[in-house]
C-alpha atoms as a PDB file:
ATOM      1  CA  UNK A   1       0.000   0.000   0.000  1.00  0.00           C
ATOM      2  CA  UNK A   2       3.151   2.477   0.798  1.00  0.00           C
ATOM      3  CA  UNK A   3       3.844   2.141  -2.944  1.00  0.00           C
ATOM      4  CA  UNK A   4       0.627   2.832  -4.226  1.00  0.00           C
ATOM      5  CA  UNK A   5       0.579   6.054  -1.810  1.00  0.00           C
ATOM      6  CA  UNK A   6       3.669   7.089  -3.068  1.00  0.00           C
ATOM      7  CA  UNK A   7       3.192   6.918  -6.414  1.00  0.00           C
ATOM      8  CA  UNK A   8      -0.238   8.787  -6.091  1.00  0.00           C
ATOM      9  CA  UNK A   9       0.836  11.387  -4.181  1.00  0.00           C
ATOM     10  CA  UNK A  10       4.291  12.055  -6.291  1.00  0.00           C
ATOM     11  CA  UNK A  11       2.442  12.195  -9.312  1.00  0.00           C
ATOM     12  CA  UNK A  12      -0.066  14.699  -7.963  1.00  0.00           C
ATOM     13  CA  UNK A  13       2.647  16.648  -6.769  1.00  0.00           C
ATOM     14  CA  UNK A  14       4.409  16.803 -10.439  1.00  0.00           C
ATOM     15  CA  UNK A  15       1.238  17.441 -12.267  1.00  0.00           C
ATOM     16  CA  UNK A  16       0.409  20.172 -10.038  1.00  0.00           C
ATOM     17  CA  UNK A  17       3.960  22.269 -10.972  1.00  0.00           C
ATOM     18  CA  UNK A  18       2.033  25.364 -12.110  1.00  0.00           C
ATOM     19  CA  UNK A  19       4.137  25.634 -15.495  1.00  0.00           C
ATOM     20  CA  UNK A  20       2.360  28.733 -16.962  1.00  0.00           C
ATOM     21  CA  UNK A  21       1.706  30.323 -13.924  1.00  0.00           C
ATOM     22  CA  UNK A  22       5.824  30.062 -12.922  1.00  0.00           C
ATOM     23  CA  UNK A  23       6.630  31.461 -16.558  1.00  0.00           C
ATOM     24  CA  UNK A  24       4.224  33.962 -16.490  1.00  0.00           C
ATOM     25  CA  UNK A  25       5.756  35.438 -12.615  1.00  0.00           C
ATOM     26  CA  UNK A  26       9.065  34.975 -14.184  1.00  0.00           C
ATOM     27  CA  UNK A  27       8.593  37.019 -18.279  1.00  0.00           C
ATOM     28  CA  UNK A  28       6.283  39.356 -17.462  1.00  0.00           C
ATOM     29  CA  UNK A  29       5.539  39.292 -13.650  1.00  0.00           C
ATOM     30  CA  UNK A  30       1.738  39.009 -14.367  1.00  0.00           C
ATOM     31  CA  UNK A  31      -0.460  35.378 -12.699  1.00  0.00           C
ATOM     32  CA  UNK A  32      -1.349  34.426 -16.479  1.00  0.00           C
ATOM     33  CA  UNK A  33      -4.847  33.189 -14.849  1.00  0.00           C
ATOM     34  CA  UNK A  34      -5.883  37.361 -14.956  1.00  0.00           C
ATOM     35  CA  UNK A  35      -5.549  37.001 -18.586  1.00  0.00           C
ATOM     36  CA  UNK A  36      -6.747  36.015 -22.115  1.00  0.00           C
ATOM     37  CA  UNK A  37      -9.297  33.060 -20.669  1.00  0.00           C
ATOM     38  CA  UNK A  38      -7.897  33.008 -17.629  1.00  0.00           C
ATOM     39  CA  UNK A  39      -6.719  29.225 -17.995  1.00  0.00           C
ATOM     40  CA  UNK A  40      -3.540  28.502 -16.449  1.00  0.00           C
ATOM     41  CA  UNK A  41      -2.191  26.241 -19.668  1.00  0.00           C
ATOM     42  CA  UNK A  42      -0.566  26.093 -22.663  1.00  0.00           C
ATOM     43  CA  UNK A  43      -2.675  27.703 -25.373  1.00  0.00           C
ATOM     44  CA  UNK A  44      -3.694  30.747 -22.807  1.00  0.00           C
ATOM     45  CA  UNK A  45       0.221  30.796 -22.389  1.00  0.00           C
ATOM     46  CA  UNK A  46       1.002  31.328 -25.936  1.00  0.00           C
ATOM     47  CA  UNK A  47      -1.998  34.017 -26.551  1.00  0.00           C
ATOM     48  CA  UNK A  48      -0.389  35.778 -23.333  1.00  0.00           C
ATOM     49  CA  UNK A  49       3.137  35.260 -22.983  1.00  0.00           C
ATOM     50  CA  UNK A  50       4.352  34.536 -26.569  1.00  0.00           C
ATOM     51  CA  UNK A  51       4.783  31.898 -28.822  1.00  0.00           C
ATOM     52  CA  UNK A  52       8.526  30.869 -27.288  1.00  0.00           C
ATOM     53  CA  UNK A  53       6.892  30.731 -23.585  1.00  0.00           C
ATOM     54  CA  UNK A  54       3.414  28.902 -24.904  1.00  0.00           C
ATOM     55  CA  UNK A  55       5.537  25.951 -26.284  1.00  0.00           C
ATOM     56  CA  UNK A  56       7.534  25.682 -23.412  1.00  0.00           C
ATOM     57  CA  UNK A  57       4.567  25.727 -21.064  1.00  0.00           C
ATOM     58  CA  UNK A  58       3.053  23.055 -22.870  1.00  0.00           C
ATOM     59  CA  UNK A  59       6.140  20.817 -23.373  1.00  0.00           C
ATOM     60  CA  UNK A  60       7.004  20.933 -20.074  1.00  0.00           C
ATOM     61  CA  UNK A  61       3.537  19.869 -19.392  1.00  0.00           C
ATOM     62  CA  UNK A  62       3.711  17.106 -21.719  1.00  0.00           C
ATOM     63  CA  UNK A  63       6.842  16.157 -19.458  1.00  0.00           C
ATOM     64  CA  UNK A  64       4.874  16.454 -16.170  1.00  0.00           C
ATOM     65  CA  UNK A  65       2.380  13.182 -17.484  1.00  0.00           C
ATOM     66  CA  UNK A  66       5.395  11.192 -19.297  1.00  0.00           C
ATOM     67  CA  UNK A  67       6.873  11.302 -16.076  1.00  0.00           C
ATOM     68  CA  UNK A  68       4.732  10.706 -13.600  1.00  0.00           C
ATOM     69  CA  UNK A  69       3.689   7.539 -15.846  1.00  0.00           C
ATOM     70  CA  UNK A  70       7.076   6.014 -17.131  1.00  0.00           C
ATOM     71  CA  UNK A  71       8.815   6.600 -14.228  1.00  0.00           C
ATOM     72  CA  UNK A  72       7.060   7.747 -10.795  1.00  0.00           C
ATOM     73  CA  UNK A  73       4.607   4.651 -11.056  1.00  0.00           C
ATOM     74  CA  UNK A  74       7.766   2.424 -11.143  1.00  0.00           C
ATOM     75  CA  UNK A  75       8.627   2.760  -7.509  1.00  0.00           C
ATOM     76  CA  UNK A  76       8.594   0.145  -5.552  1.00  0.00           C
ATOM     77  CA  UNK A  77       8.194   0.458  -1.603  1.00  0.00           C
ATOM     78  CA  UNK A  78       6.283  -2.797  -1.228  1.00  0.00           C
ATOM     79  CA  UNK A  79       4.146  -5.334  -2.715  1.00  0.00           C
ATOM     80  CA  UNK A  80       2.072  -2.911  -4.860  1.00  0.00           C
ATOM     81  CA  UNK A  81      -1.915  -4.047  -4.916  1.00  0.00           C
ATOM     82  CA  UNK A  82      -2.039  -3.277  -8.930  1.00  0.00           C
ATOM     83  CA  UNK A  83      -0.554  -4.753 -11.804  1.00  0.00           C
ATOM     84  CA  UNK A  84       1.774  -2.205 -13.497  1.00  0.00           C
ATOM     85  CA  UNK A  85      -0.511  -1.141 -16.111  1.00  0.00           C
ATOM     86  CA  UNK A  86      -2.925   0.070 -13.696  1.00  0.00           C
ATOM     87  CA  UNK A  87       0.199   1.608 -11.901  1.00  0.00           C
ATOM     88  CA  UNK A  88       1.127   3.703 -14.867  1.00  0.00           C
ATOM     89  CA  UNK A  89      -2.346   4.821 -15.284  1.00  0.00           C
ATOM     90  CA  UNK A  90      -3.210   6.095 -11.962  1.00  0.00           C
ATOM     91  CA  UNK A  91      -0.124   8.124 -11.835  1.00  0.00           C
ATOM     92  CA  UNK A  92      -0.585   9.622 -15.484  1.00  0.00           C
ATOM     93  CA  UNK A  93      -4.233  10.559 -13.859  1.00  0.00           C
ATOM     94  CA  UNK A  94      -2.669  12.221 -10.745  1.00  0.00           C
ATOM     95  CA  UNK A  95      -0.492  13.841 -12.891  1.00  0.00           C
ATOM     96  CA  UNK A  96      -3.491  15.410 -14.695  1.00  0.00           C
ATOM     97  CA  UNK A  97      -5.643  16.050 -11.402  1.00  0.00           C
ATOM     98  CA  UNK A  98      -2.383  17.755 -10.445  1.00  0.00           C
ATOM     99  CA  UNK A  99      -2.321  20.029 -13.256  1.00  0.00           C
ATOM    100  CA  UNK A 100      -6.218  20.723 -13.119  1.00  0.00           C
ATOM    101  CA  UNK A 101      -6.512  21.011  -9.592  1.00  0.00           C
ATOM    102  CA  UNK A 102      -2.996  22.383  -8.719  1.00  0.00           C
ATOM    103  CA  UNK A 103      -2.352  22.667  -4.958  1.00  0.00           C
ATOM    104  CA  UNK A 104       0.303  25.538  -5.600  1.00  0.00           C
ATOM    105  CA  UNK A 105      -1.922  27.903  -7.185  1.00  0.00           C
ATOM    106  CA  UNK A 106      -5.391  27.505  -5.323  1.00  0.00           C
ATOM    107  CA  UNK A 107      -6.371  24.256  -7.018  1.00  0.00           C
ATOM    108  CA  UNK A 108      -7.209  26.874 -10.628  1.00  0.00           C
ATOM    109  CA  UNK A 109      -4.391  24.919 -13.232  1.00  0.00           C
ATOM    110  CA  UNK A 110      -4.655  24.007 -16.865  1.00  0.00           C
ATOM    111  CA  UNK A 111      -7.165  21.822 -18.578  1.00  0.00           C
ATOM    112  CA  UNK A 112      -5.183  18.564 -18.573  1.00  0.00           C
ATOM    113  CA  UNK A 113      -4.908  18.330 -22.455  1.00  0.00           C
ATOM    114  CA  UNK A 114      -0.635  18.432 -22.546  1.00  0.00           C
ATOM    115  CA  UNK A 115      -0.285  16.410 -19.044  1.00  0.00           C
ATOM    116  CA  UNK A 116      -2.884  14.034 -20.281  1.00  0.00           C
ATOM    117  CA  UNK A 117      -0.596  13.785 -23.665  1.00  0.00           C
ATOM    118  CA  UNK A 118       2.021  13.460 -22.079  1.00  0.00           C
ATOM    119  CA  UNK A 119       0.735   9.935 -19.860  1.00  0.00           C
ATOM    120  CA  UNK A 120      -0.422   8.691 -23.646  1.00  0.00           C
ATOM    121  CA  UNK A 121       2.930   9.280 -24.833  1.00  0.00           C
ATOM    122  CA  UNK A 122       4.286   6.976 -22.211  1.00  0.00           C
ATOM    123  CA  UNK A 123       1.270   4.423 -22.319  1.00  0.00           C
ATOM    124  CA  UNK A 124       1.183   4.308 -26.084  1.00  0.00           C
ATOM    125  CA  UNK A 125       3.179   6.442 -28.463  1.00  0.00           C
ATOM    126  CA  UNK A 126       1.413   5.094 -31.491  1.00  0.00           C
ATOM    127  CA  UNK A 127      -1.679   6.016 -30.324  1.00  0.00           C
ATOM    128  CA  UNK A 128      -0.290   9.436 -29.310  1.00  0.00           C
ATOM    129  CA  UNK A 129       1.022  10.356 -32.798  1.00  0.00           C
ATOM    130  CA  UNK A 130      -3.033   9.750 -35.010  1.00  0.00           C
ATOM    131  CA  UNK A 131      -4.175  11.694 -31.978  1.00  0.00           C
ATOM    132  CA  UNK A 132      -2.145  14.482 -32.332  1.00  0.00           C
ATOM    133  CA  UNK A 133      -2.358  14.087 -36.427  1.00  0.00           C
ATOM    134  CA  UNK A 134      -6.033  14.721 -35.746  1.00  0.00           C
ATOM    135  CA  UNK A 135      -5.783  17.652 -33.302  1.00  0.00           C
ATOM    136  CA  UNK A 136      -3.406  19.509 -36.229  1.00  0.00           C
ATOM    137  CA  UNK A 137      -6.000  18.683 -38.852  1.00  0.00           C
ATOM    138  CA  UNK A 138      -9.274  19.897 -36.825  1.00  0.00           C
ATOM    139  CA  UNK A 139      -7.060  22.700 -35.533  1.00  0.00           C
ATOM    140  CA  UNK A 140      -5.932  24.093 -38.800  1.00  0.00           C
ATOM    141  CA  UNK A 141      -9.408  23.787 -40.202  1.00  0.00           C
ATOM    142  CA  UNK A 142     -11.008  25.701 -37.657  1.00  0.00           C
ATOM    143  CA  UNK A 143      -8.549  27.557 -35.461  1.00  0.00           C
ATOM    144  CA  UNK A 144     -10.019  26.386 -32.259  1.00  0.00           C
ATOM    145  CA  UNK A 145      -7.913  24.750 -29.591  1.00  0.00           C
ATOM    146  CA  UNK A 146     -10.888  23.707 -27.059  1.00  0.00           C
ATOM    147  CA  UNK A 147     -12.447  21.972 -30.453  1.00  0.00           C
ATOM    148  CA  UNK A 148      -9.239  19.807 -31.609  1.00  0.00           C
ATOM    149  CA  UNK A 149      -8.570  18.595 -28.060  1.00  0.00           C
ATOM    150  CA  UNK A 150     -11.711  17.689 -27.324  1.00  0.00           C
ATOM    151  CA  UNK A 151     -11.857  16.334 -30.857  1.00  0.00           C
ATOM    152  CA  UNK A 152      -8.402  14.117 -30.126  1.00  0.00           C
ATOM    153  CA  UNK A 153      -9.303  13.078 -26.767  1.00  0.00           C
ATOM    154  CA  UNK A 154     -12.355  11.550 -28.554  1.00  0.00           C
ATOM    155  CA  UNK A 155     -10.629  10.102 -30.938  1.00  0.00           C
ATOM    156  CA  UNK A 156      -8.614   8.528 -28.378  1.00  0.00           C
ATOM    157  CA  UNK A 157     -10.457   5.486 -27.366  1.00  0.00           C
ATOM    158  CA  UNK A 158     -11.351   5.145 -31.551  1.00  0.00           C
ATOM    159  CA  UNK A 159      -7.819   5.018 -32.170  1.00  0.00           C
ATOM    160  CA  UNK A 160      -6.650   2.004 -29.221  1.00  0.00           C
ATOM    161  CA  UNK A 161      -9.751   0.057 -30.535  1.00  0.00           C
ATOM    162  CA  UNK A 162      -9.111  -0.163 -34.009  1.00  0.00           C
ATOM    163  CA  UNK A 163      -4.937  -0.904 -33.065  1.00  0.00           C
ATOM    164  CA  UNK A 164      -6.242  -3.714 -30.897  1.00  0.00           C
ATOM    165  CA  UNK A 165      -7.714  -4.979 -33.755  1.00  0.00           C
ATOM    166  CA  UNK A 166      -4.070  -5.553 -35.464  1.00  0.00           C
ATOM    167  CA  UNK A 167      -2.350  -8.374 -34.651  1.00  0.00           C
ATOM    168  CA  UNK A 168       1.441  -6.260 -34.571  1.00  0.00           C
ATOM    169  CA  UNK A 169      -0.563  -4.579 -31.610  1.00  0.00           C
ATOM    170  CA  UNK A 170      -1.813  -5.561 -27.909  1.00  0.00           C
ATOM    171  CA  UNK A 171      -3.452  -2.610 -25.745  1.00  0.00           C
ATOM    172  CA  UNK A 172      -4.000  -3.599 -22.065  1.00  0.00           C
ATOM    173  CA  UNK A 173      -7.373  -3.904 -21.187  1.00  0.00           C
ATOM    174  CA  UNK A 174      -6.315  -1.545 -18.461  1.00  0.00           C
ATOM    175  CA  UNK A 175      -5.927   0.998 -20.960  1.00  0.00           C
ATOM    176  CA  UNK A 176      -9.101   0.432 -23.196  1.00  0.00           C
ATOM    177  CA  UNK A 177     -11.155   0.620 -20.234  1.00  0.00           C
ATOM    178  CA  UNK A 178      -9.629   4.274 -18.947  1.00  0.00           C
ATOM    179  CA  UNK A 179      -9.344   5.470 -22.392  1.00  0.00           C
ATOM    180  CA  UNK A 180     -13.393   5.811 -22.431  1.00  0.00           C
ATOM    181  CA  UNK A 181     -13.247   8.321 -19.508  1.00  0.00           C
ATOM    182  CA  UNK A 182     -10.355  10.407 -20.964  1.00  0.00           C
ATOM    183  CA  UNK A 183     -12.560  12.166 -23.208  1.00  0.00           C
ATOM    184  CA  UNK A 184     -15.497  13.113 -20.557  1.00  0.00           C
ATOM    185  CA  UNK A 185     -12.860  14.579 -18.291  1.00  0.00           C
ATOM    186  CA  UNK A 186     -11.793  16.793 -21.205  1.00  0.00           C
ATOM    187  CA  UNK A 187     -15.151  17.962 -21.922  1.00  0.00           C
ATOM    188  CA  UNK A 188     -15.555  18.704 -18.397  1.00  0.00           C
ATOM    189  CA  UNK A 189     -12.718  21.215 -18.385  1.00  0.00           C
ATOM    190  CA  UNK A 190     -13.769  22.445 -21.569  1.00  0.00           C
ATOM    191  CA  UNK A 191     -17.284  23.028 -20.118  1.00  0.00           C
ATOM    192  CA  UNK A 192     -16.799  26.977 -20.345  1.00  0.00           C
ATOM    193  CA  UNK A 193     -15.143  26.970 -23.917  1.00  0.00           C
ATOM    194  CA  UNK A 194     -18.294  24.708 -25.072  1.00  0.00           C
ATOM    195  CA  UNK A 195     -20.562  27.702 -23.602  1.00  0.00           C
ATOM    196  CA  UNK A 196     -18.873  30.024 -25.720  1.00  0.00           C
ATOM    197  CA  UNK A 197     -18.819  27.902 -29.040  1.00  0.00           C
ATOM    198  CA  UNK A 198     -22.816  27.732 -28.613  1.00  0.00           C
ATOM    199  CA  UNK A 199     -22.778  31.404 -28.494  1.00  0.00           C
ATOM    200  CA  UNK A 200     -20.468  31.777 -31.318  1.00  0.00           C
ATOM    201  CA  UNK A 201     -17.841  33.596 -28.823  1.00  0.00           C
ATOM    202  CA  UNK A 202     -14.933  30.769 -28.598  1.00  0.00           C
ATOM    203  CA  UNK A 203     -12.027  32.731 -30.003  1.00  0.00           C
ATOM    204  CA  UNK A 204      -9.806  31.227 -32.365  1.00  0.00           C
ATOM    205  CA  UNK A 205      -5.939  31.187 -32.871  1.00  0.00           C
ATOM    206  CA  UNK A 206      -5.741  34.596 -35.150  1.00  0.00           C
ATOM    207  CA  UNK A 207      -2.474  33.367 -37.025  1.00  0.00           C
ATOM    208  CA  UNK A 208      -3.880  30.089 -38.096  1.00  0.00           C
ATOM    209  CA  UNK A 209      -6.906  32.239 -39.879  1.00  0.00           C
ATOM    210  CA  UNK A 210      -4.854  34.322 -41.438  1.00  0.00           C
ATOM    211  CA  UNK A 211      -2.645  31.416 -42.975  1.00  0.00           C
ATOM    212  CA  UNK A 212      -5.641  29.545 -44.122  1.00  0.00           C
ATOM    213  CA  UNK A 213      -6.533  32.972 -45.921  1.00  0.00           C
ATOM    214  CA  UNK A 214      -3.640  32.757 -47.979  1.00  0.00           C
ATOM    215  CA  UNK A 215      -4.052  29.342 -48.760  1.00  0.00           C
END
């Protein structure tokens, strides 16, 4: 049980690293969650700090969930009560929780998208990559962030199911079964951006539009 503790609690504490919150104090001395939509992430940091500081932000947030599920689930204090696979999941979900809910910044963090990522980079990178092929596609044909990740993490559980039914491939069970709930916690924390797109308010990347102009 000391290992299962452990791992919980570490991973919580590495998902909650504030990321754009930090970067935010440190480039422009400003708490990033006062500005743009107030979300302490990755896509508010690159509307507010810059594009240098927004990818940053994000791939360090990436990190946060790679780590906490390669590596912080691998410790071993005792005789843990779950197989590894569940292991690696719980921790990429603390990770995430952390993030969301950070306890460094008044439980108000990100929306779990690049710490969430990050634990299907480490679970299954194959899986990762279509994902993130179909958040660039939805996100260059529309400009909205809050659409392509919820439009990924949906994807998500699409994607493991039809590589599980390739014999080159073998998804844990473990993994199958979580994947389903992946994409209602992202619609949860995208609860305010869905308000907006029914009101025809959800802002989109301005850059993006103006390349697809050109086009």
């Amino acid at each position: 049980m000391l290992t299962l503790i452990a791992i919980l609690l570490l991973s919580y504490l590495i998902g909650s690293i504030p990321t754009a919150i930090i970067v935010g104090k440190i480039t422009k001395n400003i708490d990033i969650r006062q500005y743009g939509s107030g979300n302490a992430g990755g896509t508010n940091a690159f509307r507010v700090l810059g594009w240098k500081a927004g990818l940053f932000v994000s791939l360090f947030d990436v990190a946060k969930g790679v780590f906490a599920t390669a590596f912080i689930s691998q410790i071993r204090l005792d005789t843990p009560p779950l197989d590894s696979a569940w292991l690696m999941i719980l921790a990429g979900v603390c990770a995430i929780l952390g993030h969301t809910y950070t306890i460094f910044a008044g439980f108000k963090g990100g929306k779990g998208v690049a710490t969430g990522a990050g634990m299907i980079v480490a679970l299954y990178p194959i899986a990762f990559l279509i994902c993130l092929l179909i958040f660039a596609l939805v996100l260059f044909s529309t400009g909205l962030v809050s659409v392509s990740s919820i439009s990924a993490a949906l994807g998500l559980p699409i994607v493991l199911w039809i590589l599980n039914h390739f014999r080159s491939f073998s998804i844990e069970p473990a993994l199958l079964i979580f994947s389903i709930f992946i994409p209602i916690f992202i619609i949860f924390t995208h609860r305010s951006n869905i308000r907006r797109l029914l009101k025809g308010e959800e802002k989109p990347f301005e850059k993006l539009i103006l390349l697809r102009r050109r086009k």
